[in-house]
Protein backbone atom coordinates (compact mmCIF):
# COMPACT_ATOMS: atom_id res chain seq x y z
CA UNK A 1 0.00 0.00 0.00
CA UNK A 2 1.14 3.40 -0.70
CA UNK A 3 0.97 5.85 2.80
CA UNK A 4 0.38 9.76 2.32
CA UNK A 5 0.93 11.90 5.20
CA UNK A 6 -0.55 15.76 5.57
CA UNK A 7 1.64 18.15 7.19
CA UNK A 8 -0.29 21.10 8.90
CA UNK A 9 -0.15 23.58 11.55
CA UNK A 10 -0.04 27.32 12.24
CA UNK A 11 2.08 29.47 10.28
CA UNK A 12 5.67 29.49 11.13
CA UNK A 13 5.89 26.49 13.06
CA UNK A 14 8.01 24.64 11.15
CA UNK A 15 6.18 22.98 8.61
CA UNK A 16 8.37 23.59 5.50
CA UNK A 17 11.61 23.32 7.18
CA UNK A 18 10.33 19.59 8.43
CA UNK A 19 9.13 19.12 4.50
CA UNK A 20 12.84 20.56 3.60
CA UNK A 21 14.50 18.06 5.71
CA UNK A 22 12.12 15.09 5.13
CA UNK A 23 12.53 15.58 1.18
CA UNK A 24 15.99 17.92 0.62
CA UNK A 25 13.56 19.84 -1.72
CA UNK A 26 14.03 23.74 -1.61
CA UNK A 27 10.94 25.52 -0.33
CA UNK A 28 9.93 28.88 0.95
CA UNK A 29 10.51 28.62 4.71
CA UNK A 30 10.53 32.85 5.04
CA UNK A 31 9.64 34.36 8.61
CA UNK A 32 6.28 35.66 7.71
CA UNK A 33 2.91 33.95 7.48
CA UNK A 34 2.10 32.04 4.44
CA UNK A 35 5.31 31.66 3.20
CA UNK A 36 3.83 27.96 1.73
CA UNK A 37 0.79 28.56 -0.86
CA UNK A 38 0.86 25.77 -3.63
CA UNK A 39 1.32 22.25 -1.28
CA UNK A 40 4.54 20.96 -1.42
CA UNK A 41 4.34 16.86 -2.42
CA UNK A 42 7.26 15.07 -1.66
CA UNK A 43 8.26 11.37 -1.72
CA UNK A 44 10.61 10.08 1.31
CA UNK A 45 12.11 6.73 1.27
CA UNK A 46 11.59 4.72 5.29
CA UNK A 47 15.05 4.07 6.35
CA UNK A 48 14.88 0.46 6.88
CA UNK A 49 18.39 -1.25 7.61
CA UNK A 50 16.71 -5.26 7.04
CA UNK A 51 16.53 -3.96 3.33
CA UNK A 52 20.18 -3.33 3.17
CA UNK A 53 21.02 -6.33 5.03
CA UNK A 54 18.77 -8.96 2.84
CA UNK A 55 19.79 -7.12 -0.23
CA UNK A 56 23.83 -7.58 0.92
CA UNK A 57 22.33 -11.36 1.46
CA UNK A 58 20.69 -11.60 -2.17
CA UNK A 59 23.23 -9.52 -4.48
CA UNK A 60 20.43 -7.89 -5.46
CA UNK A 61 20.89 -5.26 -8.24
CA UNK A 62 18.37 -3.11 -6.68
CA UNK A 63 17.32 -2.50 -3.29
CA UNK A 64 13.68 -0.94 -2.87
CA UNK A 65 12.56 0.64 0.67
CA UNK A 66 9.11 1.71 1.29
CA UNK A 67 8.02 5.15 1.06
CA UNK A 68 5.73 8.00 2.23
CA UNK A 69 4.28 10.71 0.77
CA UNK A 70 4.50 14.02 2.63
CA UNK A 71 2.13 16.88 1.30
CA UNK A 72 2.55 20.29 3.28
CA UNK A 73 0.09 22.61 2.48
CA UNK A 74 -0.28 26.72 3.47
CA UNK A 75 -0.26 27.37 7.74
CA UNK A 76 -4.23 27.52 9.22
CA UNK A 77 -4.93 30.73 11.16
CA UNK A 78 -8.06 31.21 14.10
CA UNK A 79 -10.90 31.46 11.69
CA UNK A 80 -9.53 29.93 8.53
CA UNK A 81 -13.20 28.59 8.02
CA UNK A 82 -14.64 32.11 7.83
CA UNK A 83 -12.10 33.39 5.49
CA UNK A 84 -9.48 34.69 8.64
CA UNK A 85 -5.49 34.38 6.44
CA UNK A 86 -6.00 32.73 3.37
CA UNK A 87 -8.80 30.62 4.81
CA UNK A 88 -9.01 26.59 4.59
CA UNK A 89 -9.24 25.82 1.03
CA UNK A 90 -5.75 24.19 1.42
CA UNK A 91 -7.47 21.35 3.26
CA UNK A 92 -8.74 20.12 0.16
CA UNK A 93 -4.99 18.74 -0.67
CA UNK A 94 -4.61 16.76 2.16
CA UNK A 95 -8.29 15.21 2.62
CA UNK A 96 -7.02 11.86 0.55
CA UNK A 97 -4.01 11.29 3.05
CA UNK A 98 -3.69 8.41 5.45
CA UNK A 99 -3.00 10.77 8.82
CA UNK A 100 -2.17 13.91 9.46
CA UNK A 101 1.19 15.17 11.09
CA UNK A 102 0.51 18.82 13.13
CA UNK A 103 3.75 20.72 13.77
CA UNK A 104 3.45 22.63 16.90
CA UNK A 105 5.85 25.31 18.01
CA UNK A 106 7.03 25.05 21.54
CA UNK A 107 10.31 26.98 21.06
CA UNK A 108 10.96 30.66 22.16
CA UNK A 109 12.75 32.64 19.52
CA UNK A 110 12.11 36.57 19.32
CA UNK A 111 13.12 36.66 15.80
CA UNK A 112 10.22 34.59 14.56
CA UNK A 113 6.98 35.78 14.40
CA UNK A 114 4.29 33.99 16.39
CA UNK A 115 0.32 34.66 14.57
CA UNK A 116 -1.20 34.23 18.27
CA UNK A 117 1.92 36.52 19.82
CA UNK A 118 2.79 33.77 22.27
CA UNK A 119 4.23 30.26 22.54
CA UNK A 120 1.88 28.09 24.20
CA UNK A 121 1.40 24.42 22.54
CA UNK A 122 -2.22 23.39 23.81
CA UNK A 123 -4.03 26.44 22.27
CA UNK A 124 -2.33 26.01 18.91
CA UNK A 125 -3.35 22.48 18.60
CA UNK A 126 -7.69 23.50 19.63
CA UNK A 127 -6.93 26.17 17.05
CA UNK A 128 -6.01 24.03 14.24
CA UNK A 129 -8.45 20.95 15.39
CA UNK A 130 -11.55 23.09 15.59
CA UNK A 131 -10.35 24.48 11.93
CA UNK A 132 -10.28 20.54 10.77
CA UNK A 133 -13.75 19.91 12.53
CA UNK A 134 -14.98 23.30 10.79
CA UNK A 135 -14.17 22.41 7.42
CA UNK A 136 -15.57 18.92 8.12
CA UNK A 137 -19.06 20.49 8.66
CA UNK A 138 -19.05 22.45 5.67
CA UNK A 139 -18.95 18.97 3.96
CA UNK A 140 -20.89 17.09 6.33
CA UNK A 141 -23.53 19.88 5.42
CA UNK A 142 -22.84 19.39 1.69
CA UNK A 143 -23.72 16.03 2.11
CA UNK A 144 -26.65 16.41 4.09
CA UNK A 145 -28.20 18.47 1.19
CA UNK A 146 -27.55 15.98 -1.12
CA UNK A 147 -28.67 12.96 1.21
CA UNK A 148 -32.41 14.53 2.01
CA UNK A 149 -32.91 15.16 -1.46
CA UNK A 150 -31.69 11.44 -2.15
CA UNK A 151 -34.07 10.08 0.67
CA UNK A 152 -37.24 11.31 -1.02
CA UNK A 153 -37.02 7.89 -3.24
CA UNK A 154 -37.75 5.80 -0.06
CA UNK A 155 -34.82 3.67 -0.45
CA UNK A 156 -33.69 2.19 2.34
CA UNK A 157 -30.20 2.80 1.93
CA UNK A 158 -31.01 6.44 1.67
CA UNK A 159 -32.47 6.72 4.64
CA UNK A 160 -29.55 4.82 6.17
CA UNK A 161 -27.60 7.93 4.74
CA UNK A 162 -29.36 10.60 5.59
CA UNK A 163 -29.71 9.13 9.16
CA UNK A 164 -25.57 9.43 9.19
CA UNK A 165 -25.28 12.86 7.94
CA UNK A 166 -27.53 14.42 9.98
CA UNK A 167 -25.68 12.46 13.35
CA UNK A 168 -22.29 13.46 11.74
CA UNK A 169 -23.96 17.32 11.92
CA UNK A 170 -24.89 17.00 15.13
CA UNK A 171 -21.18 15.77 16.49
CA UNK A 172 -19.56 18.04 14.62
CA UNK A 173 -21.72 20.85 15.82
CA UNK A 174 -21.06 19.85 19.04
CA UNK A 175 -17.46 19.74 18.90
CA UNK A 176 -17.70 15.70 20.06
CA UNK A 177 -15.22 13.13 18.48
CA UNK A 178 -17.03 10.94 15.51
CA UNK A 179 -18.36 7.65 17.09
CA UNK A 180 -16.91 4.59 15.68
CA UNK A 181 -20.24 3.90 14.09
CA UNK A 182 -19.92 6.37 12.35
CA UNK A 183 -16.33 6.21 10.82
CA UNK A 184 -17.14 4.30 7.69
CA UNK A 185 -19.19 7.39 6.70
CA UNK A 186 -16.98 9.62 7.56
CA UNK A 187 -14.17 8.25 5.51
CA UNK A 188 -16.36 7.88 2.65
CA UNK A 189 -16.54 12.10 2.71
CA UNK A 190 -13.06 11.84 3.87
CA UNK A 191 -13.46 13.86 6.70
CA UNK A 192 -9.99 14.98 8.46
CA UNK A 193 -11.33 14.67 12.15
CA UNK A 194 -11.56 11.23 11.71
CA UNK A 195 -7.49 10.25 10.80
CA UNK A 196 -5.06 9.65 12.92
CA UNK A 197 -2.87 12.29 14.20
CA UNK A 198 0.76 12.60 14.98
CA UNK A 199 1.85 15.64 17.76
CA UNK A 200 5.00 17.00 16.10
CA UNK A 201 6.06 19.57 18.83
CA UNK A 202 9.09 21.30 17.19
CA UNK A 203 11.38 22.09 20.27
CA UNK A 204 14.84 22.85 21.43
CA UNK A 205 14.45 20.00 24.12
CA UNK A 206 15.73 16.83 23.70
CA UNK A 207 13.67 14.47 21.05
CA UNK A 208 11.53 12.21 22.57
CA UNK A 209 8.74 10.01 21.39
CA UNK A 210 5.32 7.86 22.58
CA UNK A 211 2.45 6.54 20.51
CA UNK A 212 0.97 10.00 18.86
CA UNK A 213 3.64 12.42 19.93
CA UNK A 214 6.88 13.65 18.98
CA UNK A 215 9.24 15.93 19.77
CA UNK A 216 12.05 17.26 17.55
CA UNK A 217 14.19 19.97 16.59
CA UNK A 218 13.36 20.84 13.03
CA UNK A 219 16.06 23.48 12.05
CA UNK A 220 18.65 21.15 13.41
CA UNK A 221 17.13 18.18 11.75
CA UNK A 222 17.36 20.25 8.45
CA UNK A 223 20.97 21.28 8.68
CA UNK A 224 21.93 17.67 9.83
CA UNK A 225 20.27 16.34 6.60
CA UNK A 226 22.89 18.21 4.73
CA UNK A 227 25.46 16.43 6.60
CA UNK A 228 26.91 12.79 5.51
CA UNK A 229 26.85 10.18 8.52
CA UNK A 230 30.63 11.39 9.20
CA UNK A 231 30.12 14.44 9.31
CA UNK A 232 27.15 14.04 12.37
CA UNK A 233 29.30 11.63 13.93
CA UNK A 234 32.13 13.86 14.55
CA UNK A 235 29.70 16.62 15.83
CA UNK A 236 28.51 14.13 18.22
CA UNK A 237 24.96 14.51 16.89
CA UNK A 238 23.03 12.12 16.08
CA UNK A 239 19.85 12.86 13.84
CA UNK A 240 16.14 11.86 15.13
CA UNK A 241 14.16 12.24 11.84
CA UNK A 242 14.00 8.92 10.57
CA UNK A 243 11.76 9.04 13.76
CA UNK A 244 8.67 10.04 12.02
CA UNK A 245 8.30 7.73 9.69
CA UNK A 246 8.22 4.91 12.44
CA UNK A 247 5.82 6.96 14.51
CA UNK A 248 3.82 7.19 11.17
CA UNK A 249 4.04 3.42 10.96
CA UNK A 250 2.92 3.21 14.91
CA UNK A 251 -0.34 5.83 14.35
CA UNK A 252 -1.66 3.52 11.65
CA UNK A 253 -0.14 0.06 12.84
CA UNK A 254 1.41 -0.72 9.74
CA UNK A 255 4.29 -3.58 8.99
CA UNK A 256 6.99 -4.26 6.47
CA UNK A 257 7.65 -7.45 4.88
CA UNK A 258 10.29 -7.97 2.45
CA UNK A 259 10.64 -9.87 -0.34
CA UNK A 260 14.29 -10.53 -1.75
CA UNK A 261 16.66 -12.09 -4.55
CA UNK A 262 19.04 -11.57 -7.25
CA UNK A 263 16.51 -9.11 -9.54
CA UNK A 264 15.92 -6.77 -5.98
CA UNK A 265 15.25 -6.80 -2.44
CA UNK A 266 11.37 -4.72 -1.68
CA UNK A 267 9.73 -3.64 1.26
CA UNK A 268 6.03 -4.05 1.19
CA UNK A 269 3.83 -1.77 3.21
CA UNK A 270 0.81 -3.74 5.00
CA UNK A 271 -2.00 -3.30 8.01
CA UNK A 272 -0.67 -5.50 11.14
CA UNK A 273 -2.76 -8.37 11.45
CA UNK A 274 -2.90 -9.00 7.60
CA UNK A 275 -3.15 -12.69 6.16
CA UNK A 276 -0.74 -13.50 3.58
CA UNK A 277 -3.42 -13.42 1.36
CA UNK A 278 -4.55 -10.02 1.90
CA UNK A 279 -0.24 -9.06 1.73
CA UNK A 280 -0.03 -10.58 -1.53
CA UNK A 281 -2.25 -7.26 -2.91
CA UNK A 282 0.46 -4.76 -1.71
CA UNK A 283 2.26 -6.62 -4.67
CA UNK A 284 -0.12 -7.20 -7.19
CA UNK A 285 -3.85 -8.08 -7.13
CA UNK A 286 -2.92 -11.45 -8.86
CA UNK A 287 -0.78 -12.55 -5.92
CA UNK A 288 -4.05 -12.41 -3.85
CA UNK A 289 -6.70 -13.84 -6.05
CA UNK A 290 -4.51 -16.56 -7.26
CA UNK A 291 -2.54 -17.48 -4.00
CA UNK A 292 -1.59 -20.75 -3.37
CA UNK A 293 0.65 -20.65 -0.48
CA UNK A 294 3.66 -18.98 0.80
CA UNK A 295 7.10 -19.15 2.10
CA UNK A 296 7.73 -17.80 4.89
CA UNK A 297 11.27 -16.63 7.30
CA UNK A 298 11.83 -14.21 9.46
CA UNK A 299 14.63 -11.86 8.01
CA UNK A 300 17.26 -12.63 10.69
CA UNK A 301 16.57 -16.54 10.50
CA UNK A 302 17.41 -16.24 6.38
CA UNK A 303 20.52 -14.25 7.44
CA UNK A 304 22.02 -16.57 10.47
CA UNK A 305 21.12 -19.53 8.08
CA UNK A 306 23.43 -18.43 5.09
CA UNK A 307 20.66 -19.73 2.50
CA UNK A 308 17.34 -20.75 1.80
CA UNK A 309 18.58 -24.51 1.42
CA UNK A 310 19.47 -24.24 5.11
CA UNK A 311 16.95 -22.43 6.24
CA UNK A 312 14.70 -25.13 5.00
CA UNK A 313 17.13 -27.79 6.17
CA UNK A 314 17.03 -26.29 9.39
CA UNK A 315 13.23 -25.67 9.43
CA UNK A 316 12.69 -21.83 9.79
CA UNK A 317 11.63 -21.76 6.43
CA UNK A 318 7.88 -22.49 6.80
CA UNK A 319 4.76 -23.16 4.15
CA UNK A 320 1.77 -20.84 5.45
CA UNK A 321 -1.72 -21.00 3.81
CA UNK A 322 -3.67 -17.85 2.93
CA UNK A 323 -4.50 -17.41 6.59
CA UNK A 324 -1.34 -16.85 8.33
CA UNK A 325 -0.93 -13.66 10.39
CA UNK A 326 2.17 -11.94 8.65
CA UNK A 327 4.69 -10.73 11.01
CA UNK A 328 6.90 -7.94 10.89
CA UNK A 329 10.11 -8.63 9.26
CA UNK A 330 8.54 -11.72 7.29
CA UNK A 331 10.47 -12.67 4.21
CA UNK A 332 8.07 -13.98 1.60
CA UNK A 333 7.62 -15.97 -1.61
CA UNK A 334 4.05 -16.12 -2.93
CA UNK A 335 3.55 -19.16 -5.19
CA UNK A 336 0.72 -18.47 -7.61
């Protein structure tokens, strides 16, 4: 599966300069608001050492790591949904995305202007939140329209829809989080209060991490992406970035699994808890409509075993069915 990530927040926080680092593209990162206007899209490869190490294993001629998609669109003010800055017509570029990354600025520096005039991390996050929940209602409300016009057929599914507009109205009126009931409809309108978020606080404190927060220092993450591993190492520093991708892969509990030989050595994006079955599709829908079975290792097993002859020999090379949980790390070969 391919994962796209939205990058948002007030302006000045950080947002481009994360985007700069993430994708060593050259964007506007100016001290004054709205800076960003177009989105920025940007494809980041997941550093993932297992792909180096099975492709060293295979002699593969090409090595493939998974990737992200980072789109940064223009900073929200207070009031983007009324029209306040440039308003929150930017949304529409990251209502597709998979979650939603919100750089928060909890760093004191004179020289850069804050829009709210003050540093303080809690109100900038119910500032951009109710924005998201804002322009959720205006399509919630959209959809309502269409849905009672809809429901004058008497179809039953019509109804059904109607019945989840008008609830999604009412929760986002009230400022309540979307029942799970409720998600499937959401998504359908893709929604933004519904995905997943990931707290970026951009900080001078040391980085630090837990299941939807982070903590990093973007301008020093930027200027160490410049640097080659050497280069960091003599400094003493050691960069944190590759951070986010793995707290991306936490938010949505996602897994790799690899598959590997001479040709190239891939990591395949999947939801924890898929069946091999249901991997197979992250490689081509053939590989799940016409699976047979699999082999399966673990990467380190293939590695301490020196081949796939001795892995078998030694039995940690496995034949699963189409229901086997696969694990993180799995090495596979689908037989079709």
């Amino acid at each position: 599966m391919s994962l796209k990530v939205g990058i948002v927040g007030l302006p000045n926080v950080g947002k481009s300069t994360l985007f700069q680092a993430l994708t060593q593209k050259k964007v506007d990162t100016s001290n004054y608001p709205f800076a960003t206007i177009e989105p920025n899209i940007g494809v980041v490869e997941v550093e993932d050492a297992r792909v180096d190490a099975l492709a060293d294993f295979s002699k593969s001629a090409k090595r493939i790591p998974a990737v992200i998609e980072f789109v940064d669109i223009a900073g929200l003010v207070k009031g983007a949904s009324v029209g306040e800055g440039l308003g929150n017509q930017f949304l529409a570029h990251i209502r597709e995305v998979d979650a939603i990354v919100e750089v928060v600025r909890a760093f004191e520096n004179e020289k850069i202007i804050h829009v709210e005039s003050s540093i303080n991390p809690e109100r900038d996050k119910s500032i951009i939140e109710t924005e998201l929940f804002m322009a959720d209602l205006a399509t919630v409300e959209k959809a309502l329209a269409r849905a009672e016009k809809d429901a004058r057929t008497g179809k039953t599914e019509a109804k059904k829809c109607l019945d989840d507009m008008r609830a999604l109205v009412k929760h986002i009126r009230a400022g309540q989080a979307i029942p799970e009931n409720l998600h499937e409809s959401a998504r359908s309108l893709s929604l933004l209060s519904v995905k997943p978020i990931l707290y970026l606080h951009n900080t001078t404190d040391e980085p630090s991490n837990n299941a939807n927060f982070l903590s990093l220092n973007i301008k020093l993450e930027e200027e160490l992406s410049h640097m080659t591993p050497e280069e960091q190492k003599e400094l003493g520093i050691e960069p944190h970035l590759r951070e986010l991708a793995r707290a991306c892969y936490r938010l949505l509990d996602l897994i790799s699994f690899f598959t590997t030989g001479e040709d190239e050595t891939r990591a395949w994006t999947i939801p924890s808890g898929s069946t091999a079955k249901r991997a197979g599709r992250a490689i081509h829908s053939d590989f799940e409509e016409k699976f047979i079975r699999a082999e399966v290792i673990f990467w380190e097993d293939l590695l301490k075993a020196g081949s796939h002859a001795r892995a078998r020999t030694l039995g940690l090379l496995r034949t699963e069915g189409k229901d086997y949980i696969v694990k993180n790390g799995d090495v596979i070969e689908f037989r079709i």
